[in-house]
C-alpha atoms as a PDB file:
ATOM      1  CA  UNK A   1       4.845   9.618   5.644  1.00  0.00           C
ATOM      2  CA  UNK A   2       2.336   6.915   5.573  1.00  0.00           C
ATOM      3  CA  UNK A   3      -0.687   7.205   3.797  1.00  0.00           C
ATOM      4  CA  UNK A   4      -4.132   5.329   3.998  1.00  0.00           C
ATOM      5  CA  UNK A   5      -5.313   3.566   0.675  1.00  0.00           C
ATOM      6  CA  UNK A   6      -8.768   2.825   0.349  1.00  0.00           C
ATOM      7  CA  UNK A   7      -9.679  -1.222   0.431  1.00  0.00           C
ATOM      8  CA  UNK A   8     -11.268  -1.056  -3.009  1.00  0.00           C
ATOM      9  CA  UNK A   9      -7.816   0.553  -4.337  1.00  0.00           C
ATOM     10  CA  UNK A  10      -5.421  -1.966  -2.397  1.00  0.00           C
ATOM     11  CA  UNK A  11      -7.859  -4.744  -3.977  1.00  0.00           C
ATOM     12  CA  UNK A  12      -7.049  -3.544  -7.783  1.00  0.00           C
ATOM     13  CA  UNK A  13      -3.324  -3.145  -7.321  1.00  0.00           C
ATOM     14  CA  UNK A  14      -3.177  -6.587  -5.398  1.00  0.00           C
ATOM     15  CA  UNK A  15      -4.395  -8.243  -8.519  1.00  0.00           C
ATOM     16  CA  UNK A  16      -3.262  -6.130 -11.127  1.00  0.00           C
ATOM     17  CA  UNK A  17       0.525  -7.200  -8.943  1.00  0.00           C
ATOM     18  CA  UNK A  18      -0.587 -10.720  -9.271  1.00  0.00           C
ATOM     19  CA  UNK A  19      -1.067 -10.341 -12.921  1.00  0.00           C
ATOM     20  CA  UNK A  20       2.344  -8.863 -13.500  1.00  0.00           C
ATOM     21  CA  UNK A  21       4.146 -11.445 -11.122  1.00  0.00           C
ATOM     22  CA  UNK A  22       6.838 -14.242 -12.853  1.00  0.00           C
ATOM     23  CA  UNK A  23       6.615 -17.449 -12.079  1.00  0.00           C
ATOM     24  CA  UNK A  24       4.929 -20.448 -10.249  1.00  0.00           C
ATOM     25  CA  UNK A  25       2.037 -19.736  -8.112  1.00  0.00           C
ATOM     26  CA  UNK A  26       4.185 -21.413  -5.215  1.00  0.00           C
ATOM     27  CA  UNK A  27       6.575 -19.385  -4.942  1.00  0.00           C
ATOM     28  CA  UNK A  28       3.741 -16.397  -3.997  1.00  0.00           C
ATOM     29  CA  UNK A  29       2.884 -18.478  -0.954  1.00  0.00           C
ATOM     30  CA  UNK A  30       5.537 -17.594   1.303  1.00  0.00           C
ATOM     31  CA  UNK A  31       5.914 -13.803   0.511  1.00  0.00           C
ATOM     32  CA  UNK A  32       1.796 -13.659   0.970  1.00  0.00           C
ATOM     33  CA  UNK A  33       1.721 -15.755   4.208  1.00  0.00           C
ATOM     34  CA  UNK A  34       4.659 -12.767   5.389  1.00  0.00           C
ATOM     35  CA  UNK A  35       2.533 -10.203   4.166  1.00  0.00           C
ATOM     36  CA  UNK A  36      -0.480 -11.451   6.271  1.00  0.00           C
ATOM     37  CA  UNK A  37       1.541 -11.967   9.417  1.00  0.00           C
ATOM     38  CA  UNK A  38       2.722  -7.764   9.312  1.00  0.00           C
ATOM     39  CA  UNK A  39      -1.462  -7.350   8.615  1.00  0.00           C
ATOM     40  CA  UNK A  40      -2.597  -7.420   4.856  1.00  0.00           C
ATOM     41  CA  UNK A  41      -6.165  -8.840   4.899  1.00  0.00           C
ATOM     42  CA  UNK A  42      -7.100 -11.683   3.232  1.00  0.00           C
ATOM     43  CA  UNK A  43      -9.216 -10.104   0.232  1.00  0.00           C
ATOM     44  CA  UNK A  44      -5.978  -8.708  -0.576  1.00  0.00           C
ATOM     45  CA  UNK A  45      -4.523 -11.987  -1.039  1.00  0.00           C
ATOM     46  CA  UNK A  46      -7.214 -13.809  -2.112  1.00  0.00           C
ATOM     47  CA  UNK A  47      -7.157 -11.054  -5.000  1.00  0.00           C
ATOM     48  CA  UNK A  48      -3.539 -10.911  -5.571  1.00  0.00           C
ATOM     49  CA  UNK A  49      -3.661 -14.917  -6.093  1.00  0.00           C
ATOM     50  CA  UNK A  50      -6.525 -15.070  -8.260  1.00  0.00           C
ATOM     51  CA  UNK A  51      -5.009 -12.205 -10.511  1.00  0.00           C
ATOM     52  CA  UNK A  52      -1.653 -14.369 -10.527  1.00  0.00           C
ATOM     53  CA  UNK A  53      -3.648 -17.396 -11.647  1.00  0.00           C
ATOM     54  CA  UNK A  54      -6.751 -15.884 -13.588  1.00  0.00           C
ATOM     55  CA  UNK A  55      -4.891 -13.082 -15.338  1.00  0.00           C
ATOM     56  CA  UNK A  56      -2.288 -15.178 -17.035  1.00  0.00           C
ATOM     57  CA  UNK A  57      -0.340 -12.169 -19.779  1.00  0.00           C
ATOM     58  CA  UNK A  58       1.858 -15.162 -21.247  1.00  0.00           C
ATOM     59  CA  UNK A  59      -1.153 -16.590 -22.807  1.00  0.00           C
ATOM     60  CA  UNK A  60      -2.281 -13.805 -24.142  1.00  0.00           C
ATOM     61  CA  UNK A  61      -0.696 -13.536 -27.565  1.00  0.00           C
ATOM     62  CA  UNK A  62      -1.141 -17.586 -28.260  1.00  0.00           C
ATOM     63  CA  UNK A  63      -5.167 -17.191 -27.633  1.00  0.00           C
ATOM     64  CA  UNK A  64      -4.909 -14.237 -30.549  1.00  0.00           C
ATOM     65  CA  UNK A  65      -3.483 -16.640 -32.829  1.00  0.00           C
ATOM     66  CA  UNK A  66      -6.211 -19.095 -32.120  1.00  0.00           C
ATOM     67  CA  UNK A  67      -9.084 -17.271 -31.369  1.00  0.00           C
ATOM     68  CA  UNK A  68      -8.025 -13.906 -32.844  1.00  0.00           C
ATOM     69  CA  UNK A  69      -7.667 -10.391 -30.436  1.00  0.00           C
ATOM     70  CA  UNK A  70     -11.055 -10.144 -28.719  1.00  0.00           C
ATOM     71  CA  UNK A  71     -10.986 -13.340 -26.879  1.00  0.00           C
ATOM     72  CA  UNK A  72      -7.871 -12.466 -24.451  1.00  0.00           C
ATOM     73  CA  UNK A  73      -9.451  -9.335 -24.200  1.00  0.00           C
ATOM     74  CA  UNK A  74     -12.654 -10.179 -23.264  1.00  0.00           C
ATOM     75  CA  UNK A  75     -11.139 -12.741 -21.092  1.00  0.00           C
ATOM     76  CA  UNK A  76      -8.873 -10.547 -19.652  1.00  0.00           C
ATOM     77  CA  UNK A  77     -12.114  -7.718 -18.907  1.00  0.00           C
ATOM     78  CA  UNK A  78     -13.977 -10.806 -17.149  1.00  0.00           C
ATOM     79  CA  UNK A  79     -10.671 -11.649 -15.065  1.00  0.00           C
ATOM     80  CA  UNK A  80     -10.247  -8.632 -13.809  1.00  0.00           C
ATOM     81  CA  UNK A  81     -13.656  -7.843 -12.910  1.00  0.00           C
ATOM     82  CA  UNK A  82     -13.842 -11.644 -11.090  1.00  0.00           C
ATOM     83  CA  UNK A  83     -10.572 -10.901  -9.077  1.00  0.00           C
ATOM     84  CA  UNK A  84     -11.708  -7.383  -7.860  1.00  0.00           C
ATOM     85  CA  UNK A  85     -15.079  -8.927  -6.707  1.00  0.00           C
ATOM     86  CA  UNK A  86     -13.693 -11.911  -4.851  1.00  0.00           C
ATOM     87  CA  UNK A  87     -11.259  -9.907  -3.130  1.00  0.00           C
ATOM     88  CA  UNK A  88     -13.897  -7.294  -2.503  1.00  0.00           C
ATOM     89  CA  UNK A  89     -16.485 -10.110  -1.391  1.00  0.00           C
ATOM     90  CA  UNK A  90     -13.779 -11.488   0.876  1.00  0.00           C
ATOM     91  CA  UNK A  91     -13.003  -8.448   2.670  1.00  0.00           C
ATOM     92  CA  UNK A  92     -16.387  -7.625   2.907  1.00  0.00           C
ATOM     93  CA  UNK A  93     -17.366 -11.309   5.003  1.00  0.00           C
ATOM     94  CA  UNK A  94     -14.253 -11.363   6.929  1.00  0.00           C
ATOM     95  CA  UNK A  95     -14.444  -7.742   8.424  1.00  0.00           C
END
């Protein structure tokens, strides 16, 4: 059975999927161009791209060696909060 998930709520897992996804931002492109064609708005890619690119985990444990643990975690608070509003914002012009 399909179920309806609230904007906000496909908004945070689109970027918290973008923050967990491997690779080159490239490679997104394709699947996220498919995913608009079968109807995903674009707030839900624009946040799934920014969390790829703004939540970046594999940095995470070099900026705690150089700037100790509450950097990346303060930098990780502001990243997610900055994806979830331009996806939000997004959504919010286009519709």
């Amino acid at each position: 059975m399909k179920q309806k998930i609230s904007i906000p709520l496909q908004i945070f897992y689109a970027e918290l999927i973008g923050f967990i996804s491997p690779g080159p931002r490239y490679i997104l492109y394709p699947i996220l161009a498919t995913l608009q064609e079968l109807g995903v708005g674009t707030g839900i890619i624009i946040a799934l791209i920014s969390g790829h690119v703004l939540i970046e985990p594999s940095t995470f444990f070099i900026e705690i060696g150089f700037f100790g643990y509450r950097f990346p975690v303060k930098r990780f608070v502001v990243s997610l909060v900055i994806t979830y509003f331009a996806g939000l914002v997004t959504t919010i012009l286009i519709n």
